[in-house]
PDB file of N, CA and C in Angstrom:
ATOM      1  N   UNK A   1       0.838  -1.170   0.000  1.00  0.00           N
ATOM      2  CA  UNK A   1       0.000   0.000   0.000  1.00  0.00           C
ATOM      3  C   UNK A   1       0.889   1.241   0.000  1.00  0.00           C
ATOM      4  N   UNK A   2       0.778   2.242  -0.633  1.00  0.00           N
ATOM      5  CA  UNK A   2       0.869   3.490  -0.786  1.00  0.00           C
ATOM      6  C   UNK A   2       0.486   4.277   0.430  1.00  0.00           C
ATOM      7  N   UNK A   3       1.922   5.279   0.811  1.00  0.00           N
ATOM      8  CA  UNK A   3       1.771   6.093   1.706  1.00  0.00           C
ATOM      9  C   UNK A   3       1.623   7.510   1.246  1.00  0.00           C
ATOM     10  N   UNK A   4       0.487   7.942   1.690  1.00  0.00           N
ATOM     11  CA  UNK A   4       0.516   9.647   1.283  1.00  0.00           C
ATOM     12  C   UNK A   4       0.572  10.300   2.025  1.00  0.00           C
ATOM     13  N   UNK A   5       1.561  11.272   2.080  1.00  0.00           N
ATOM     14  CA  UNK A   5       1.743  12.629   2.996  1.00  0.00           C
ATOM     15  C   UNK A   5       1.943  13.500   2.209  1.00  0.00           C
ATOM     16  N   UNK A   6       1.004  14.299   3.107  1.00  0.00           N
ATOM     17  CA  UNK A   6       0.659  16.069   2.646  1.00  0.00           C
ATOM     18  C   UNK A   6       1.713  16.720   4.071  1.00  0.00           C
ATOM     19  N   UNK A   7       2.607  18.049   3.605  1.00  0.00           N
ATOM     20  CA  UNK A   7       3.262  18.690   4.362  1.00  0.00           C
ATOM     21  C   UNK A   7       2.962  20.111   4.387  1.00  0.00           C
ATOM     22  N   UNK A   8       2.639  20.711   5.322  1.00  0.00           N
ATOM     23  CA  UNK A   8       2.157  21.868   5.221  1.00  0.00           C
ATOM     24  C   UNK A   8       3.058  22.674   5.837  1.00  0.00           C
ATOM     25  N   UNK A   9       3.078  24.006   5.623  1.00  0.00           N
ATOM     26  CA  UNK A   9       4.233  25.043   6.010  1.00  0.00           C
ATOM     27  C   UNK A   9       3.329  25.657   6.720  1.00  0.00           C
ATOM     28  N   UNK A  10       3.657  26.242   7.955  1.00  0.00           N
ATOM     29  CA  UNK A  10       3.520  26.723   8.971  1.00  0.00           C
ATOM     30  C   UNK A  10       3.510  28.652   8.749  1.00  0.00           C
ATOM     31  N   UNK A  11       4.827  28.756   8.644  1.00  0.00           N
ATOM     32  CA  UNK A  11       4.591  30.280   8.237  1.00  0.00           C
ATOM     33  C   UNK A  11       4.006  31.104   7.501  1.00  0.00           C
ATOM     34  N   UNK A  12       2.863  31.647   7.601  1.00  0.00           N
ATOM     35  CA  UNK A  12       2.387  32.547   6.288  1.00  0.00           C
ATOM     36  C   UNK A  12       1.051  31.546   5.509  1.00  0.00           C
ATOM     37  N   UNK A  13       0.943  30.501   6.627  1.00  0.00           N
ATOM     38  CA  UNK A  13       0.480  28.854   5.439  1.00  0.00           C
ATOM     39  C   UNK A  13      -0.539  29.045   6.072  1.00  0.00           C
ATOM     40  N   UNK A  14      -0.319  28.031   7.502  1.00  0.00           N
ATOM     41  CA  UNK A  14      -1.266  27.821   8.240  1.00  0.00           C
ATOM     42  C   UNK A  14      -1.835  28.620   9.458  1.00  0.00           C
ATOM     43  N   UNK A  15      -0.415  29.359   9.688  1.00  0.00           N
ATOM     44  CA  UNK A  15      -0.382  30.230  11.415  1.00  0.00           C
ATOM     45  C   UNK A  15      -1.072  31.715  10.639  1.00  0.00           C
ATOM     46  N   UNK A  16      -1.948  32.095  11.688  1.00  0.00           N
ATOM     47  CA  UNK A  16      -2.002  33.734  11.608  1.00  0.00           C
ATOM     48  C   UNK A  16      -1.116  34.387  12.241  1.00  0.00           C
ATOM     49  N   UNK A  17      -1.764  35.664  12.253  1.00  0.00           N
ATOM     50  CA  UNK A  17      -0.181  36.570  12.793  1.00  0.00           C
ATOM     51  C   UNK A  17      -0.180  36.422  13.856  1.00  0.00           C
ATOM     52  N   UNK A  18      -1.743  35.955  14.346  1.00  0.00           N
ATOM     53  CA  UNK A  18      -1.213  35.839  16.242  1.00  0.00           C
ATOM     54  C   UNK A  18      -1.154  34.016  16.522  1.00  0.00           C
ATOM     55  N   UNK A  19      -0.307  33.437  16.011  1.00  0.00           N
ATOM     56  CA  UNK A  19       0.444  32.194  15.662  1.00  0.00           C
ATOM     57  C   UNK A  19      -1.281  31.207  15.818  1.00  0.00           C
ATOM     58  N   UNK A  20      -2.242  31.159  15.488  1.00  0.00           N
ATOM     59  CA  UNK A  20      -2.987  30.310  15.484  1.00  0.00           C
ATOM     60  C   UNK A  20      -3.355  29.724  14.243  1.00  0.00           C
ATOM     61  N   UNK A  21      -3.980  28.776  13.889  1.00  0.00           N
ATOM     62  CA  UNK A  21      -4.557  27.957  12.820  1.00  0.00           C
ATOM     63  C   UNK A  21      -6.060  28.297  12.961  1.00  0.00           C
ATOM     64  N   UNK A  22      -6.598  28.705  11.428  1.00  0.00           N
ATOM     65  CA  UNK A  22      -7.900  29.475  11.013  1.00  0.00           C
ATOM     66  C   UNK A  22      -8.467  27.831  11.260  1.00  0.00           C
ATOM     67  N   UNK A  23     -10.059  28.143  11.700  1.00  0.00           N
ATOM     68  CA  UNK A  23     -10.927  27.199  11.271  1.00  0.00           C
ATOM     69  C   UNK A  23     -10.966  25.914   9.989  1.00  0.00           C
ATOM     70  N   UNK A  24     -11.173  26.672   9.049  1.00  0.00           N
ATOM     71  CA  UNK A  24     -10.542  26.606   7.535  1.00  0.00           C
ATOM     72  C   UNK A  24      -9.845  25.453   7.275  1.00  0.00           C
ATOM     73  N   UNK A  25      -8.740  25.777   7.929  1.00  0.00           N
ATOM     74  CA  UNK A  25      -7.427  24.845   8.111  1.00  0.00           C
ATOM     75  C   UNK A  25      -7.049  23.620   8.713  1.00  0.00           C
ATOM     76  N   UNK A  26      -8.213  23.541   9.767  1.00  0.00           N
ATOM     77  CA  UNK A  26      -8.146  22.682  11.044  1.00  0.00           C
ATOM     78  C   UNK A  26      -9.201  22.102  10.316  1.00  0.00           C
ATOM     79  N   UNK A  27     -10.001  22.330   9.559  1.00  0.00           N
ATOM     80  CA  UNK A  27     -11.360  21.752   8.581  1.00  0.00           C
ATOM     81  C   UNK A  27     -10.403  20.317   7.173  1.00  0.00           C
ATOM     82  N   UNK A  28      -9.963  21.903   6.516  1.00  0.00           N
ATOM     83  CA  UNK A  28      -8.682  20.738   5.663  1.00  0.00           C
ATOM     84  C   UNK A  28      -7.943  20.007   6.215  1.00  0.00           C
ATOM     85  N   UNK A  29      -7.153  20.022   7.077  1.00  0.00           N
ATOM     86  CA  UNK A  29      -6.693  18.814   7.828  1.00  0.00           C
ATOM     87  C   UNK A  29      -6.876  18.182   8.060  1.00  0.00           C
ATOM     88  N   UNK A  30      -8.312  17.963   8.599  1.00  0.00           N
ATOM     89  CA  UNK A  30      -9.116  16.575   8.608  1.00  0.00           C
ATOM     90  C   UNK A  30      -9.506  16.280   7.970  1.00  0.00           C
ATOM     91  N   UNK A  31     -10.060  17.078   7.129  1.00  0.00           N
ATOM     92  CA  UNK A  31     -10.528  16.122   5.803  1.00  0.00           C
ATOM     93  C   UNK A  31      -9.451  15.072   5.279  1.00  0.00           C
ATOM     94  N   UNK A  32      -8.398  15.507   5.096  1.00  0.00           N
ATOM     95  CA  UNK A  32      -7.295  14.702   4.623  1.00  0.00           C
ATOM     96  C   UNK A  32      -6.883  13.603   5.197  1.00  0.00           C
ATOM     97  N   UNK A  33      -6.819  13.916   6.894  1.00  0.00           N
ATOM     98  CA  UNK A  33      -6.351  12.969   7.796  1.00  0.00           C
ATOM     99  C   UNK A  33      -7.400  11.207   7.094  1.00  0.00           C
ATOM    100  N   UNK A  34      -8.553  11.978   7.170  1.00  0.00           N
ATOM    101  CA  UNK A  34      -9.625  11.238   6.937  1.00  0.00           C
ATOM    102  C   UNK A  34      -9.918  10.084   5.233  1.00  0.00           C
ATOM    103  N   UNK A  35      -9.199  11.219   4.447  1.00  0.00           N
ATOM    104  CA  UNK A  35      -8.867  10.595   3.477  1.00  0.00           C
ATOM    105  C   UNK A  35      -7.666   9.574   3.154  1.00  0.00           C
ATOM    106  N   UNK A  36      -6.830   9.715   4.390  1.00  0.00           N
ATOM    107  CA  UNK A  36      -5.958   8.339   4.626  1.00  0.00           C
ATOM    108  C   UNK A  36      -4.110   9.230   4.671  1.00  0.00           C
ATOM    109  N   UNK A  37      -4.773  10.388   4.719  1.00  0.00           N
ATOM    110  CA  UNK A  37      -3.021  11.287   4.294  1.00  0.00           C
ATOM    111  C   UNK A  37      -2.395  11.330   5.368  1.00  0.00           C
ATOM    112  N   UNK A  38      -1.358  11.183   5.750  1.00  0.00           N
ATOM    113  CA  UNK A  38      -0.195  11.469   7.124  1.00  0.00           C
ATOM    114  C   UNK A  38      -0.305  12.849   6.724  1.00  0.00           C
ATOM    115  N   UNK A  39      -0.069  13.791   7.732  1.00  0.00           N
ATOM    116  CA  UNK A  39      -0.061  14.883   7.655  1.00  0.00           C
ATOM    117  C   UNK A  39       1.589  15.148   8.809  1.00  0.00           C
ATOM    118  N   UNK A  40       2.059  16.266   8.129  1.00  0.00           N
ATOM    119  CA  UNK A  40       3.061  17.132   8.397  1.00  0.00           C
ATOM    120  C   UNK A  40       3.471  18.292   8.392  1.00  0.00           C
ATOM    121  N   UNK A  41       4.285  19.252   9.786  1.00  0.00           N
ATOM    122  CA  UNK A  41       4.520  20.445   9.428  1.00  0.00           C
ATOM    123  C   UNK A  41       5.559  20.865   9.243  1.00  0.00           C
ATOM    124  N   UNK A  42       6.120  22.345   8.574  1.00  0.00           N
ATOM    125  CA  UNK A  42       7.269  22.484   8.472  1.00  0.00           C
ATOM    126  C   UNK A  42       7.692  23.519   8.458  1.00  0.00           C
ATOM    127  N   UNK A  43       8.593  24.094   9.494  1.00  0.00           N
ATOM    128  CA  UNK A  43       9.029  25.725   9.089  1.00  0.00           C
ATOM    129  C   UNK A  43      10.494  26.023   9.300  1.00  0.00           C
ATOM    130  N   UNK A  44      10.463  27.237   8.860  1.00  0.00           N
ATOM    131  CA  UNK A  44      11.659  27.802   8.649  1.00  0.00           C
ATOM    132  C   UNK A  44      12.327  28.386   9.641  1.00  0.00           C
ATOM    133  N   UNK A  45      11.622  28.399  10.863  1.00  0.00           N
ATOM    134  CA  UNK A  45      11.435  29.335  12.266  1.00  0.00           C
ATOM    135  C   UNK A  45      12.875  28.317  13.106  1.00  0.00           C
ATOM    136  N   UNK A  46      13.492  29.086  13.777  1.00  0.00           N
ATOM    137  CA  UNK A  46      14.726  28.049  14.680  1.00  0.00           C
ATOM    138  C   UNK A  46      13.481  27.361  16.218  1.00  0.00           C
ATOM    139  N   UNK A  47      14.201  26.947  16.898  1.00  0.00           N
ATOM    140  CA  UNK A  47      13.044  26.065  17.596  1.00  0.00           C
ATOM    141  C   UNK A  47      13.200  26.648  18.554  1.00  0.00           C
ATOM    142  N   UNK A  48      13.588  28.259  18.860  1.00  0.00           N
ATOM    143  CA  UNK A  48      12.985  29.334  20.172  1.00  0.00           C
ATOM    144  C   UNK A  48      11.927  29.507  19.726  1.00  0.00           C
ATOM    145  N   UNK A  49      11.701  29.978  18.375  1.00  0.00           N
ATOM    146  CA  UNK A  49      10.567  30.788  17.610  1.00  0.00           C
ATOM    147  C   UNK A  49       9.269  30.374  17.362  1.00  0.00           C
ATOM    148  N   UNK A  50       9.864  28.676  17.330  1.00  0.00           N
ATOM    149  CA  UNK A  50       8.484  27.915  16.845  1.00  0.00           C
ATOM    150  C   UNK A  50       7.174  27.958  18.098  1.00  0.00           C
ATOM    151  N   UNK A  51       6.229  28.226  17.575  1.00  0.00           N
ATOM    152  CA  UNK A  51       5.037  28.019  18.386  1.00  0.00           C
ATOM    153  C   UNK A  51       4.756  27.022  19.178  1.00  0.00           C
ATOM    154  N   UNK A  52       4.555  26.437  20.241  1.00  0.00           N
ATOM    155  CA  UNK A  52       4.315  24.988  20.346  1.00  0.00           C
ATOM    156  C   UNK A  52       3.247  24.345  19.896  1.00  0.00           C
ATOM    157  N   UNK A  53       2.703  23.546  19.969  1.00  0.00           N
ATOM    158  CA  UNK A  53       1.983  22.330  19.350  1.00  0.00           C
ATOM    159  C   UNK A  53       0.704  22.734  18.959  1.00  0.00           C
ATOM    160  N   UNK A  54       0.523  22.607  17.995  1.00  0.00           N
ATOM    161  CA  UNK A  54      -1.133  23.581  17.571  1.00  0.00           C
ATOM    162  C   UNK A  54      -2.539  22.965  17.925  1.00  0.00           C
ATOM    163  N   UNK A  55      -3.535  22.940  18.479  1.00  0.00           N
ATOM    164  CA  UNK A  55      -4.593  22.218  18.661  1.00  0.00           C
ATOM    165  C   UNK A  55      -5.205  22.450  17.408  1.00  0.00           C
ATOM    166  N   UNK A  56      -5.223  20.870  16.932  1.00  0.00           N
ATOM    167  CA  UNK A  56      -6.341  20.463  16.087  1.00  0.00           C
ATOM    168  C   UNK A  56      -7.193  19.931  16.354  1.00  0.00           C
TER     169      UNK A  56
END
């Protein structure tokens, strides 16, 4: 079987300016999860900067 992963970027992607994830987003994500996709994130941020763990 075939593995699919979708990777999503974090900066500018998914985060607003006040580092949260839109509705929207947390909507597409599951849909996907649901459609069988591993999901992943990814940024450019050093790991002081990064946000911690986003509730989905």
């Amino acid at each position: 079987m075939k593995k699919k992963l979708i990777v999503f970027d974090l900066d500018g992607t998914l985060l607003t300016s006040e580092n949260e994830i839109t509705q929207e987003s947390k909507e597409t994500i599951w849909y996907c999860k649901e459609k069988g996709f591993q999901i992943a994130y990814i940024t450019g941020r050093g790991t002081i900067k990064t946000p911690p763990k986003a509730t989905l």
